[in-house]
N, C-alpha and C. Protein backbone atom coordinates (compact mmCIF):
# COMPACT_ATOMS: atom_id res chain seq x y z
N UNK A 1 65.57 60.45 33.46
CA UNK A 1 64.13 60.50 33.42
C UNK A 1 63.58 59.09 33.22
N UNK A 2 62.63 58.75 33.77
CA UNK A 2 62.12 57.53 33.43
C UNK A 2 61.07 57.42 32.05
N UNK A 3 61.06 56.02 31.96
CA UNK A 3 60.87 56.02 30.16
C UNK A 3 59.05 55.73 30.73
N UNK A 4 58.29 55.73 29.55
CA UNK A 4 57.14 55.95 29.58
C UNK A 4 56.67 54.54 29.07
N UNK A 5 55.43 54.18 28.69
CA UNK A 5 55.19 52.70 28.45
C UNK A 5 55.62 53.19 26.91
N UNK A 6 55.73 53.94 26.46
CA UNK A 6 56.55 54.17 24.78
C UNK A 6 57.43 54.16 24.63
N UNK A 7 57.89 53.90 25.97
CA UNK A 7 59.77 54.12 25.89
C UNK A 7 60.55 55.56 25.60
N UNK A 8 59.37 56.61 25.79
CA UNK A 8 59.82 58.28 25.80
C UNK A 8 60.22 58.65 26.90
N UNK A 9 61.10 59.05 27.49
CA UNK A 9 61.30 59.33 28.96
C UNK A 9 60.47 60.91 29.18
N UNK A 10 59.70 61.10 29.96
CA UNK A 10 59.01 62.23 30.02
C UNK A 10 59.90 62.99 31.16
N UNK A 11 59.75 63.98 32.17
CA UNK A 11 60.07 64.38 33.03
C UNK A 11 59.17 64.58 34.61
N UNK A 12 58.33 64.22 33.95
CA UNK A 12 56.98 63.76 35.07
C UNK A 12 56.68 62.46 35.42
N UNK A 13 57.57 61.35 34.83
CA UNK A 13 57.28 60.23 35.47
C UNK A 13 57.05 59.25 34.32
N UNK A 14 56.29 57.95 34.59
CA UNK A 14 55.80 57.43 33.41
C UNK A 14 54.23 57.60 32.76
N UNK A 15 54.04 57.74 32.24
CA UNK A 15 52.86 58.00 31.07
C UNK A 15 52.14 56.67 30.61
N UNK A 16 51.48 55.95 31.26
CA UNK A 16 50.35 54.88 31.06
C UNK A 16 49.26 55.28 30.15
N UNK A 17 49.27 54.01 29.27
CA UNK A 17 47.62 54.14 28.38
C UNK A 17 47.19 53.23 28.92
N UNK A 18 45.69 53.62 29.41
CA UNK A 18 44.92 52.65 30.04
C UNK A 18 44.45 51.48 28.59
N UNK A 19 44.47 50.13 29.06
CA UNK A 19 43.87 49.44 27.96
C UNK A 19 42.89 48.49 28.99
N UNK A 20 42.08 47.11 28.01
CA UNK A 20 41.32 46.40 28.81
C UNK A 20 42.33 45.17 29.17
N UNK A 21 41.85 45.02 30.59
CA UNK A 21 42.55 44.06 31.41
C UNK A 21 43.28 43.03 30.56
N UNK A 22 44.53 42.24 31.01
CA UNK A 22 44.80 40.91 30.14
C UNK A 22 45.05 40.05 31.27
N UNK A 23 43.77 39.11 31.36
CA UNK A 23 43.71 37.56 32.24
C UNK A 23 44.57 36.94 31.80
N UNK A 24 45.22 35.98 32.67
CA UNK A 24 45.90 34.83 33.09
C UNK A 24 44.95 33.88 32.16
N UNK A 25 45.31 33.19 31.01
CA UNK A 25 44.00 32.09 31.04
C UNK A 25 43.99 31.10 31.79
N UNK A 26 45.12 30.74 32.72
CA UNK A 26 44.86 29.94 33.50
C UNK A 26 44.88 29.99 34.87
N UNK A 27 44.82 31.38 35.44
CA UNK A 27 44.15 31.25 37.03
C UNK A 27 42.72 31.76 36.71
N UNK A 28 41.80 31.16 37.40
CA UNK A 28 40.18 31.86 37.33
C UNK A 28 40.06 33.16 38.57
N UNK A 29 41.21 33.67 38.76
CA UNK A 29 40.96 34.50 39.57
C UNK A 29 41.07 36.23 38.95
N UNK A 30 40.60 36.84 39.20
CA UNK A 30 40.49 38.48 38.74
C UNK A 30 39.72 39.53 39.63
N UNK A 31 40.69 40.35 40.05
CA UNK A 31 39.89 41.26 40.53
C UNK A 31 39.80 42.41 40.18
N UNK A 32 38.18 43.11 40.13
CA UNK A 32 38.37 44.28 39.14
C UNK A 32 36.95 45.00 39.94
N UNK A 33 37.41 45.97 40.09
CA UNK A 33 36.40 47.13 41.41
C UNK A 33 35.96 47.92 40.36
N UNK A 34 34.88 48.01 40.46
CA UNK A 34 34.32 49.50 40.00
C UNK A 34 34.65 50.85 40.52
N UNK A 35 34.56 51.74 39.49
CA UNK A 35 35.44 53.30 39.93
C UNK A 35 34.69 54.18 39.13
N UNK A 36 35.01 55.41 39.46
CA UNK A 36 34.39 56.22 38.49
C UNK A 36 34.61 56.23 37.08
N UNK A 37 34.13 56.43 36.06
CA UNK A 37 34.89 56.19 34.48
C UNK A 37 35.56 54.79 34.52
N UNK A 38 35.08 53.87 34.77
CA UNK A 38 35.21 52.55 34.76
C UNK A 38 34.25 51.93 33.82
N UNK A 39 34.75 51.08 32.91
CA UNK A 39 33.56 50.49 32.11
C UNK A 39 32.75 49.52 32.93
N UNK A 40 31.59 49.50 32.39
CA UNK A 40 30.67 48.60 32.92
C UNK A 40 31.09 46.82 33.30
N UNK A 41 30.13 46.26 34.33
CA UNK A 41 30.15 45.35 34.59
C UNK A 41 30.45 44.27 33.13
N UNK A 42 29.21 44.46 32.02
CA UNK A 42 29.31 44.05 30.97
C UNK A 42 30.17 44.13 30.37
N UNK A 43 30.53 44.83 29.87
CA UNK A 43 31.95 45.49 29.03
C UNK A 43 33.29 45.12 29.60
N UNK A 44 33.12 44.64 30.63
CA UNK A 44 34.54 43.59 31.06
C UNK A 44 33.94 42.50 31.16
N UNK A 45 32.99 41.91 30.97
CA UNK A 45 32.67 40.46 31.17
C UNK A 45 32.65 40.10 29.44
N UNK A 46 32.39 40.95 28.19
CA UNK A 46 32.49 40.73 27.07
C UNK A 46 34.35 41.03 27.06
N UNK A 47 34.90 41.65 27.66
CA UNK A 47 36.77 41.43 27.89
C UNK A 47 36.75 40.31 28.16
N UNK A 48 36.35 39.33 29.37
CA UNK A 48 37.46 38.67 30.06
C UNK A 48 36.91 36.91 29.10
N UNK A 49 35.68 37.39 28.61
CA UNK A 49 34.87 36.02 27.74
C UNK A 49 36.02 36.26 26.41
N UNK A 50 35.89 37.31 25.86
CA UNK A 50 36.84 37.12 24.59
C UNK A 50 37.94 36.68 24.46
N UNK A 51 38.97 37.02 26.06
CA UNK A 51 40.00 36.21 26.11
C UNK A 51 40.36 34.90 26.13
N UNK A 52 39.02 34.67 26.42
CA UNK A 52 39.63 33.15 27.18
C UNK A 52 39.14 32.55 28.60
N UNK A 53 38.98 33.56 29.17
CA UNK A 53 39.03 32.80 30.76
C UNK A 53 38.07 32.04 30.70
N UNK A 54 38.50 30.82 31.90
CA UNK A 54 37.46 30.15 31.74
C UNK A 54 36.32 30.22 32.69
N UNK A 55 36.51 30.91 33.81
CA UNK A 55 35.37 31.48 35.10
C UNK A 55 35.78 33.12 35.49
N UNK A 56 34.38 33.71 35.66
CA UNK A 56 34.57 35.05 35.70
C UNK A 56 33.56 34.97 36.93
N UNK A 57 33.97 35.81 38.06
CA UNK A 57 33.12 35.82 39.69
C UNK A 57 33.22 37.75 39.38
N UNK A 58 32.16 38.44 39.46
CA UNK A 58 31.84 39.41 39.78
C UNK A 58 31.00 39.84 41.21
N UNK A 59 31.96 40.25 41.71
CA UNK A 59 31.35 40.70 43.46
C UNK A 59 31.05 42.28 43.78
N UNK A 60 29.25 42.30 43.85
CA UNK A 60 29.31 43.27 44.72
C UNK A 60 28.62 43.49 45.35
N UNK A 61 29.90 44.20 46.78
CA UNK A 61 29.59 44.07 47.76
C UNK A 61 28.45 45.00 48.75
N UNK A 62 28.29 46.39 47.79
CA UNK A 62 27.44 47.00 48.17
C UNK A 62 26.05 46.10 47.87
N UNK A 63 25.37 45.46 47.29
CA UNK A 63 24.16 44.25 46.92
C UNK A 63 24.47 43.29 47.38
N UNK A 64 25.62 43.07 47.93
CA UNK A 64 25.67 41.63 48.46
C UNK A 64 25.66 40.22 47.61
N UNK A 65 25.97 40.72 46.66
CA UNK A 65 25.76 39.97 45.20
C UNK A 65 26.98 39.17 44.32
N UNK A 66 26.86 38.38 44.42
CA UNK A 66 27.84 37.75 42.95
C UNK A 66 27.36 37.33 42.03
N UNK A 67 27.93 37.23 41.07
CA UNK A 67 27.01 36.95 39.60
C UNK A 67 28.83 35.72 38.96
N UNK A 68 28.29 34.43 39.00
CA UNK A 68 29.39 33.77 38.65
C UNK A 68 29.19 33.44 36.56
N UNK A 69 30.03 33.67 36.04
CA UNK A 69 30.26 33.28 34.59
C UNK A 69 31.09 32.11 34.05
N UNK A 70 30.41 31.47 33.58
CA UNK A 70 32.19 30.02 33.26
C UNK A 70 31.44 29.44 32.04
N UNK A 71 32.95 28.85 31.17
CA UNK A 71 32.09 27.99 29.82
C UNK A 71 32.05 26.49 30.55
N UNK A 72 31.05 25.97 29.47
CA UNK A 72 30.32 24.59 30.32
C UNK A 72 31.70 23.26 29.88
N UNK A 73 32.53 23.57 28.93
CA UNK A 73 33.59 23.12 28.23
C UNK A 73 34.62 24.00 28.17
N UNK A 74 35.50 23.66 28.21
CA UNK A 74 37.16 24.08 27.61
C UNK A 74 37.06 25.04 26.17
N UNK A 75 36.04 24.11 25.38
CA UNK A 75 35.46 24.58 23.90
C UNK A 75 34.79 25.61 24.14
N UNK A 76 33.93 25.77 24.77
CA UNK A 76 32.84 26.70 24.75
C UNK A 76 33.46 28.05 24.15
N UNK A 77 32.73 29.02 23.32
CA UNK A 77 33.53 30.18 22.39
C UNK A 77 33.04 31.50 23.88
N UNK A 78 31.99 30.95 24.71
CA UNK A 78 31.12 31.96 25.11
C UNK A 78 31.28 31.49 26.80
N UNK A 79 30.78 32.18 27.61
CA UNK A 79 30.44 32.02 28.89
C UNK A 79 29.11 31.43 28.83
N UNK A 80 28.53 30.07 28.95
CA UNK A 80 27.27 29.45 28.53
C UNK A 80 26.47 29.40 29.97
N UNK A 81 27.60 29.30 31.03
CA UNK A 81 26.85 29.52 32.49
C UNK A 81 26.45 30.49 33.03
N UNK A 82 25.78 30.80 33.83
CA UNK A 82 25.33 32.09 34.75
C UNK A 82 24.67 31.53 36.16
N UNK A 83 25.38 31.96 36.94
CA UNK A 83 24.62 31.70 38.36
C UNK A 83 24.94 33.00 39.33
N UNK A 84 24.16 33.27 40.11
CA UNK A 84 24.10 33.76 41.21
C UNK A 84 23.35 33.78 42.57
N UNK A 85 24.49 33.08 43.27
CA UNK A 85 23.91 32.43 44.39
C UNK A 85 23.26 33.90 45.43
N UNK A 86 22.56 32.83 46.58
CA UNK A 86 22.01 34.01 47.19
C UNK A 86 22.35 33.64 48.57
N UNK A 87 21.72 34.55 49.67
CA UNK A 87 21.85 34.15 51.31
C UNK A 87 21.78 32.77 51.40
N UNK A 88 22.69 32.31 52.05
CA UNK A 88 22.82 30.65 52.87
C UNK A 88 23.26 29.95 51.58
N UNK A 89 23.64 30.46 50.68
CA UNK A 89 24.46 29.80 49.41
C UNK A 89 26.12 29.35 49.88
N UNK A 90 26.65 28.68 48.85
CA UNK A 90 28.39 28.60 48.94
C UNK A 90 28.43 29.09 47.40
N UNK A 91 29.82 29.12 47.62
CA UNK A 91 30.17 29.98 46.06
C UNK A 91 31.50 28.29 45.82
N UNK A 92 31.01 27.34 44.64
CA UNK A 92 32.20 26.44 44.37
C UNK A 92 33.15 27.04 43.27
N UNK A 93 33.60 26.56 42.57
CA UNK A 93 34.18 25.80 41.12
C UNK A 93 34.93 24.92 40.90
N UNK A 94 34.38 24.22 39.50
CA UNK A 94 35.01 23.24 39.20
C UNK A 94 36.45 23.60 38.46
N UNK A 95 36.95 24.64 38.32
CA UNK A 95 38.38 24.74 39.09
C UNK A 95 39.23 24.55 39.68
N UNK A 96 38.49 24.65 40.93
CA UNK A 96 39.22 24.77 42.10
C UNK A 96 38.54 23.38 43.31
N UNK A 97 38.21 21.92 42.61
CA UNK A 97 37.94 20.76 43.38
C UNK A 97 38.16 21.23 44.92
N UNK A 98 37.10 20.81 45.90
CA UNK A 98 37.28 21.08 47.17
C UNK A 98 36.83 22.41 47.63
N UNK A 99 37.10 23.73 46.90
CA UNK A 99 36.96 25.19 47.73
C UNK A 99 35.34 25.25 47.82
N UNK A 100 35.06 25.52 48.78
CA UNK A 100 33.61 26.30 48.85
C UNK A 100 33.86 27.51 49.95
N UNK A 101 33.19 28.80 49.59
CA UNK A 101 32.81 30.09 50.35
C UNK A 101 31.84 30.34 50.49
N UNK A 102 31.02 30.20 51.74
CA UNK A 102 30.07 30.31 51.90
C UNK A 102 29.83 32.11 51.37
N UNK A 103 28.26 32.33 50.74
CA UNK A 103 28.47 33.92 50.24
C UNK A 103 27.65 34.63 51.63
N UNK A 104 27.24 34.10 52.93
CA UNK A 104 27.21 35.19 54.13
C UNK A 104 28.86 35.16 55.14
N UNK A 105 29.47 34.72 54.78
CA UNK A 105 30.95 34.75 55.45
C UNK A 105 31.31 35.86 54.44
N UNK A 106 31.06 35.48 52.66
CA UNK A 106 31.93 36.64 52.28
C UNK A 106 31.63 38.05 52.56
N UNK A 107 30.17 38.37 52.87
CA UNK A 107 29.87 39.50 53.28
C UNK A 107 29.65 40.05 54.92
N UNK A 108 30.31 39.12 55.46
CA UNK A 108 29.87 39.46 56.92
C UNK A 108 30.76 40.53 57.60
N UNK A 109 31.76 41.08 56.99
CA UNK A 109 31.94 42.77 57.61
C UNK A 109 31.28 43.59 57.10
């Protein structure tokens, strides 16, 4: 039988407890979809700030929308930035020197 995340072997398989995400603190990348019984937009952006990360990009695609989060320092305890670009925008970070996405390419299917 396979063991469960408790290490119980059940007979149905393994047995997951859902918990809140755990970021990389050092890739700024995360992807996290909304679902039914999914916590809120907020409620993972107060997750992924408490950890650590240092840029949080929330995309959606039904609004056509991103909402970017990052601390202004390494120090920063909090996400002190907020932007969200709009039509004929690029999406940067200072992360990632060089990348820009334009945000009508990211939505153009």
């Amino acid at each position: 039988m396979p063991p469960t995340s408790s290490g119980t072997p059940t007979a149905t398989g393994p047995q997951w407890t859902a918990r809140a995400p755990t970021p990389c603190r050092t890739s700024p990348w995360r992807c996290a979809r909304p679902r039914p019984g999914a916590t809120t937009w907020a409620s993972r952006k107060r997750v992924y700030e408490g950890r650590g990360l240092a840029e949080l990009w929330l995309a959606d695609p039904a609004a056509r929308a991103v909402l970017v989060y990052r601390r202004s320092a390494p120090a920063a305890k909090t996400f002190d930035v907020a932007l969200e670009p709009g039509p004929g925008e690029s999406l940067t970070s200072p992360l990632l020197p060089g990348f820009e996405l334009a945000l009508d390419d990211l939505f153009a299917c």
